[in-house]
N, C-alpha and C. Protein backbone atom coordinates (compact mmCIF):
# COMPACT_ATOMS: atom_id res chain seq x y z
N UNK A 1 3.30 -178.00 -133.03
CA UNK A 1 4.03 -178.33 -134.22
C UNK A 1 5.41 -178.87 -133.91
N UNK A 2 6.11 -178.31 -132.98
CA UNK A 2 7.32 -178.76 -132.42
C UNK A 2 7.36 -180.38 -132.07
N UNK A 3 6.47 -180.42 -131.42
CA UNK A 3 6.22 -181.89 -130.84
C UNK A 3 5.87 -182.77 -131.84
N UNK A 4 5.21 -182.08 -132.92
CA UNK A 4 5.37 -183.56 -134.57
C UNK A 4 6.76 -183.69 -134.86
N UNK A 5 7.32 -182.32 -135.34
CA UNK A 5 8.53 -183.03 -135.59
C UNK A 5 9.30 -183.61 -134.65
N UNK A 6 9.56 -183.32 -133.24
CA UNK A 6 10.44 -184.22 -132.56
C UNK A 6 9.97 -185.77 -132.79
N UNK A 7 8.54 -185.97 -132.75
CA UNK A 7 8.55 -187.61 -133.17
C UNK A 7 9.09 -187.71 -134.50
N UNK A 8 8.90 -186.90 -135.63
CA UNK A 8 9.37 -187.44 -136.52
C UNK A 8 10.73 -187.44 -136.76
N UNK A 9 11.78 -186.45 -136.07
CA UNK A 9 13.35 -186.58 -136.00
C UNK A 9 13.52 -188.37 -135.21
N UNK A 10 12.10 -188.42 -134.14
CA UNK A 10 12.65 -189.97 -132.83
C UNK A 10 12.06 -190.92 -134.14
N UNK A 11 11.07 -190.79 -134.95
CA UNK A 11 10.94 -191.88 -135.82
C UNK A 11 12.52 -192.25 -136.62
N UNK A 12 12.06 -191.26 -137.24
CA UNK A 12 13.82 -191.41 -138.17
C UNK A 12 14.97 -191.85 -137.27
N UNK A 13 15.46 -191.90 -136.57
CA UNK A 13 16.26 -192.37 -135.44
C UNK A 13 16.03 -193.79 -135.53
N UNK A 14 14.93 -193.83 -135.03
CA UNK A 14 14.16 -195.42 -135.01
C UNK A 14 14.51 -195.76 -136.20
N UNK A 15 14.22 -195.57 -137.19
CA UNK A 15 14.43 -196.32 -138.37
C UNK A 15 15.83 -196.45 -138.56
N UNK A 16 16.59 -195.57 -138.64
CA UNK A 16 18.01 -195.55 -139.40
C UNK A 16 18.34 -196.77 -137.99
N UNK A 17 18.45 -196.71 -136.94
CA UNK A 17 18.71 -197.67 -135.63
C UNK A 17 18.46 -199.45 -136.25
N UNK A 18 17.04 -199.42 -136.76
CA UNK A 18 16.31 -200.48 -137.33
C UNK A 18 17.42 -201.10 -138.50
N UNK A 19 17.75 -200.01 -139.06
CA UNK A 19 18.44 -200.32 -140.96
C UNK A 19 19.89 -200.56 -140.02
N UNK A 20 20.35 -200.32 -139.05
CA UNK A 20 21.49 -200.94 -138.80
C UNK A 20 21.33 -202.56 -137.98
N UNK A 21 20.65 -202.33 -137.51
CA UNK A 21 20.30 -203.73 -136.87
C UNK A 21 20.15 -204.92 -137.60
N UNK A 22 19.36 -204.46 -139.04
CA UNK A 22 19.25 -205.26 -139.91
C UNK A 22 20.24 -205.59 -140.64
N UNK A 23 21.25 -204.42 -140.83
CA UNK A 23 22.77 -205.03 -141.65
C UNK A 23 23.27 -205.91 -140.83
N UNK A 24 23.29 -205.89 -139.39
CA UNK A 24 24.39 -206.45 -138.52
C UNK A 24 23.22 -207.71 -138.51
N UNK A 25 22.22 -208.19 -138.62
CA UNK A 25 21.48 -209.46 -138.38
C UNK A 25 22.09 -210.50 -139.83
N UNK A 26 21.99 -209.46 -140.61
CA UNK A 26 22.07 -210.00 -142.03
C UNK A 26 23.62 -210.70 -142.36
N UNK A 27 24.28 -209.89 -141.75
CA UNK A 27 25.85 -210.39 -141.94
C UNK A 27 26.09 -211.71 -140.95
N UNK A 28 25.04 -211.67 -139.64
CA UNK A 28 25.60 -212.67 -138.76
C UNK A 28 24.94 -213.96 -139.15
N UNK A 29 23.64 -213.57 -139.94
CA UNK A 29 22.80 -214.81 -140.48
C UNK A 29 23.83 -215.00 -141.47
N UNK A 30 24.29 -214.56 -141.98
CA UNK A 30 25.44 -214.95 -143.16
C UNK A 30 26.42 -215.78 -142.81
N UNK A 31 26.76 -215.63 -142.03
CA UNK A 31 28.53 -216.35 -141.12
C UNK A 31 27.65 -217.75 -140.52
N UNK A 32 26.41 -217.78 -140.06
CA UNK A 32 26.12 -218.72 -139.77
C UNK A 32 25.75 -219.95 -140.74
N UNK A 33 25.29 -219.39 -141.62
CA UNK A 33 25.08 -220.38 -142.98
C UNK A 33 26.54 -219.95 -143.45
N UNK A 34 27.59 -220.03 -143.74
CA UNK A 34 28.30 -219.97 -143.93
C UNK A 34 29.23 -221.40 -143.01
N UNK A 35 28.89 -221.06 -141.49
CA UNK A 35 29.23 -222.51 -140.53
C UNK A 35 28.77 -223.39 -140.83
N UNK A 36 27.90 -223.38 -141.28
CA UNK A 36 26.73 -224.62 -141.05
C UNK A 36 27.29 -225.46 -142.60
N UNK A 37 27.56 -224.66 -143.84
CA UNK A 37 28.28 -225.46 -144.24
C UNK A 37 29.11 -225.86 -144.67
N UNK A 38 29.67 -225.76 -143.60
CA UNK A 38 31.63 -226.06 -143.11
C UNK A 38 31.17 -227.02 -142.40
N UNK A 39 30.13 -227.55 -141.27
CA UNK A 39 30.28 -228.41 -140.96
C UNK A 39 29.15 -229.61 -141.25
N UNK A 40 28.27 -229.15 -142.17
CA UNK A 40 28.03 -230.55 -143.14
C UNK A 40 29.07 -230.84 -143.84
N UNK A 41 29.87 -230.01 -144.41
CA UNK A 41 31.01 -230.56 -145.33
C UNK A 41 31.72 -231.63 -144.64
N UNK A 42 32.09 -231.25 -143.27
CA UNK A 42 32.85 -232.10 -142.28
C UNK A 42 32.33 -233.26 -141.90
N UNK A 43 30.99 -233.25 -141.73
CA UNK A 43 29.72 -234.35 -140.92
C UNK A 43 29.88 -235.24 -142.30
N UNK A 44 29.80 -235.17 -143.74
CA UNK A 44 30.04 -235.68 -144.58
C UNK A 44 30.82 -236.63 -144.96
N UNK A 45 31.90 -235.44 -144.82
CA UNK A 45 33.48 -236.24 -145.04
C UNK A 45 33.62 -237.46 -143.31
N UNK A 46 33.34 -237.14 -142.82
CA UNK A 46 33.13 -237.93 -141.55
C UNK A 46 32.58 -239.32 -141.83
N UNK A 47 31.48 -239.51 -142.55
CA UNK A 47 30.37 -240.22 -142.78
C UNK A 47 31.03 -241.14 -143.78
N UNK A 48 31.83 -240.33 -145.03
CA UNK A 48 32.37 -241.43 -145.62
C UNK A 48 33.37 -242.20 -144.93
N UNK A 49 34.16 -241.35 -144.16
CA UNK A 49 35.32 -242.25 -143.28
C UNK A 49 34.94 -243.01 -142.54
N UNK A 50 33.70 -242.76 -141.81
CA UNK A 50 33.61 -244.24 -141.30
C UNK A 50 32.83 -245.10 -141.99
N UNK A 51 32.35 -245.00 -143.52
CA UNK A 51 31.67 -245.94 -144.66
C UNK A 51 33.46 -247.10 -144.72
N UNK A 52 34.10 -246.25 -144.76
CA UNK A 52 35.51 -246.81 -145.26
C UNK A 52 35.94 -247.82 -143.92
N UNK A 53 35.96 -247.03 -142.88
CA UNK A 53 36.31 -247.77 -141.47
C UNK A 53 35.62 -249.33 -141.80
N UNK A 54 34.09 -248.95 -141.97
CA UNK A 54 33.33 -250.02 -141.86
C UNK A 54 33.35 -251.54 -142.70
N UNK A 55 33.74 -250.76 -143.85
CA UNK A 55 33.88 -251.74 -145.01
C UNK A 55 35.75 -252.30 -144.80
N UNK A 56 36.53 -251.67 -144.15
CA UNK A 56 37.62 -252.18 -143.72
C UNK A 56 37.48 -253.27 -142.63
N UNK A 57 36.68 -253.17 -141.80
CA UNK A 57 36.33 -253.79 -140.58
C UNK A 57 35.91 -255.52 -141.23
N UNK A 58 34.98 -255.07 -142.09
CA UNK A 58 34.19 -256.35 -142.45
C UNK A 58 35.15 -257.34 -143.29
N UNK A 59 36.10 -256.44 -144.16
CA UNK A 59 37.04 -257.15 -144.54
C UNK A 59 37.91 -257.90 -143.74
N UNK A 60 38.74 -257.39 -142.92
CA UNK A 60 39.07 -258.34 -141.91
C UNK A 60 38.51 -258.78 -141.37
N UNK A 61 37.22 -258.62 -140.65
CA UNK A 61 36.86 -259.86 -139.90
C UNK A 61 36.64 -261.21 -141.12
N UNK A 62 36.55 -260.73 -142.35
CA UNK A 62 36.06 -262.51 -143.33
C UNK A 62 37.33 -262.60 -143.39
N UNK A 63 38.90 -262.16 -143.19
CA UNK A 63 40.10 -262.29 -143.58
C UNK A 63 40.49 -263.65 -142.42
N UNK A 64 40.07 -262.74 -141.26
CA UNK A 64 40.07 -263.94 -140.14
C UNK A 64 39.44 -265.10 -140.44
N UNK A 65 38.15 -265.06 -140.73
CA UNK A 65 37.47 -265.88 -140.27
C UNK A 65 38.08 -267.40 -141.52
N UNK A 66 38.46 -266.73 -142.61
CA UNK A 66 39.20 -267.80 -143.24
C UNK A 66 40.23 -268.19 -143.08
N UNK A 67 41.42 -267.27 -142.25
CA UNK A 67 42.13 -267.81 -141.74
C UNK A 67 42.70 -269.09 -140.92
N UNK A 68 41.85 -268.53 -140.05
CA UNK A 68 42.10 -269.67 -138.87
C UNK A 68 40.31 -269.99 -137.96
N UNK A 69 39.44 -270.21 -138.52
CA UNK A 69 38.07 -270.11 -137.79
C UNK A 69 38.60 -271.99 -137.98
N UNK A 70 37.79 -272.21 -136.58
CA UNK A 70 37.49 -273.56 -136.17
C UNK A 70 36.22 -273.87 -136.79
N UNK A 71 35.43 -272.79 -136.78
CA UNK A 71 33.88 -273.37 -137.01
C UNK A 71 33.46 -273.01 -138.22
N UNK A 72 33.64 -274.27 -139.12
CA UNK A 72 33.95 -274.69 -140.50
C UNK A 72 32.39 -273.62 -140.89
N UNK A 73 30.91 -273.95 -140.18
CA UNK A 73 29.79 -273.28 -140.74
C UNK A 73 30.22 -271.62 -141.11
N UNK A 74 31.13 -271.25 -139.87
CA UNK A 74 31.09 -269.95 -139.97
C UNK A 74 31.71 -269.53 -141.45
N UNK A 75 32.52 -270.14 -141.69
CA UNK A 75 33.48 -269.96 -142.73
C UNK A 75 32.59 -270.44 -144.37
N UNK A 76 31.99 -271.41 -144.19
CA UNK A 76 30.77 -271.87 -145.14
C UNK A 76 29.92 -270.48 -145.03
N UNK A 77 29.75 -270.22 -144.23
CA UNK A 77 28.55 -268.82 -144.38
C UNK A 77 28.72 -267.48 -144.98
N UNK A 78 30.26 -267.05 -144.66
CA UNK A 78 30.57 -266.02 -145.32
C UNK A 78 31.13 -266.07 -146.65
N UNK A 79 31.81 -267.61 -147.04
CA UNK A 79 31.61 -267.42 -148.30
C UNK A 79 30.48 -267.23 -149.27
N UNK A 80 29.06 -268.10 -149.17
CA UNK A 80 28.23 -268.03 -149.48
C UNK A 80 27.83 -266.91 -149.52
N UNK A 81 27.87 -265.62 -148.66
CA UNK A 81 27.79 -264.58 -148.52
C UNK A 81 27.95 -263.98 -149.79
N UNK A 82 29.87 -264.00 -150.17
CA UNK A 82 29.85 -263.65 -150.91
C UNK A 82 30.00 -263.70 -151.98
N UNK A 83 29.81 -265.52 -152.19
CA UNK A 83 29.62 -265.57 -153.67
C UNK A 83 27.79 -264.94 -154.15
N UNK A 84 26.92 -264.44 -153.05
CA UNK A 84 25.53 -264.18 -153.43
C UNK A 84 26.34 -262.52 -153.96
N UNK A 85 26.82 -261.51 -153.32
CA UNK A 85 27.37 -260.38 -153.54
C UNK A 85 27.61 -260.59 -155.16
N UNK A 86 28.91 -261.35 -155.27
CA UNK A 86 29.47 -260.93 -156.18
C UNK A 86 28.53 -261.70 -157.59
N UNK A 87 27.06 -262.54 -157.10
CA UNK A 87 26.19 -262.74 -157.93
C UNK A 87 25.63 -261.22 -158.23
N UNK A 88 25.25 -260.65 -157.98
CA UNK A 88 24.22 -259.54 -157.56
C UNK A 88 25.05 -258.39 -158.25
N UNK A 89 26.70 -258.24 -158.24
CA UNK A 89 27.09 -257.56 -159.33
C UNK A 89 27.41 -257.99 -160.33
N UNK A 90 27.41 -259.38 -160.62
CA UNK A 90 27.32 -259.39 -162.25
C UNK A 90 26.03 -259.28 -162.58
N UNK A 91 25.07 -259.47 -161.76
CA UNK A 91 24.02 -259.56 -162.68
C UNK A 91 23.76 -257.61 -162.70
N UNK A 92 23.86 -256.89 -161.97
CA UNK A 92 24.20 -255.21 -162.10
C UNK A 92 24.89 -254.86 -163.50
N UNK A 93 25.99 -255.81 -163.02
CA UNK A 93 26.78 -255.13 -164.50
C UNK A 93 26.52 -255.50 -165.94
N UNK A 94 25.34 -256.57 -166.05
CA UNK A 94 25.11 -257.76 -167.42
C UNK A 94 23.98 -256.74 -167.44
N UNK A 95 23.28 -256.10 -166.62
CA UNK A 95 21.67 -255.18 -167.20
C UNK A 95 22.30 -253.58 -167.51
């Protein structure tokens, strides 16, 4: 009879051992989703900055290229460019 209950005092042990393991899993799974989005927030905000970089980039390079480009096609091409663009939002903004 002695020997049931000592397993059942080593069960209970086991368990209460278990129910702490599980608080401390639960809190660290917490902090981790908790990181994770701190740094989609960041990967995000990242993503638009370089949307912005990019669309800065393109602007100057057509800034140049009307500037001072020798090669009249090149300069024919990007306007065309964007007179098709700025087709494509009026016709966005007329529907």
């Amino acid at each position: 009879m002695s020997e049931s209950i000592e397993n059942i005092v080593l069960l209970e042990s086991n368990i209460s051992s278990l129910k702490s393991i599980i608080i401390d899993l639960k809190k660290e799974n917490s902090q981790f989703s908790s990181d994770i989005k701190a740094k989609e927030e960041t990967l995000i905000k990242q993503k638009n900055e370089l949307k912005q970089w990019k669309e800065k980039y393109n602007s100057l390079k057509i800034a140049n290229t009307f500037l001072g480009s020798n090669d009249k096609s090149l300069t024919k091409l990007k306007i065309n460019n964007l007179i098709k663009e700025l087709d494509k939002c009026i016709l966005s903004l007329s529907s």
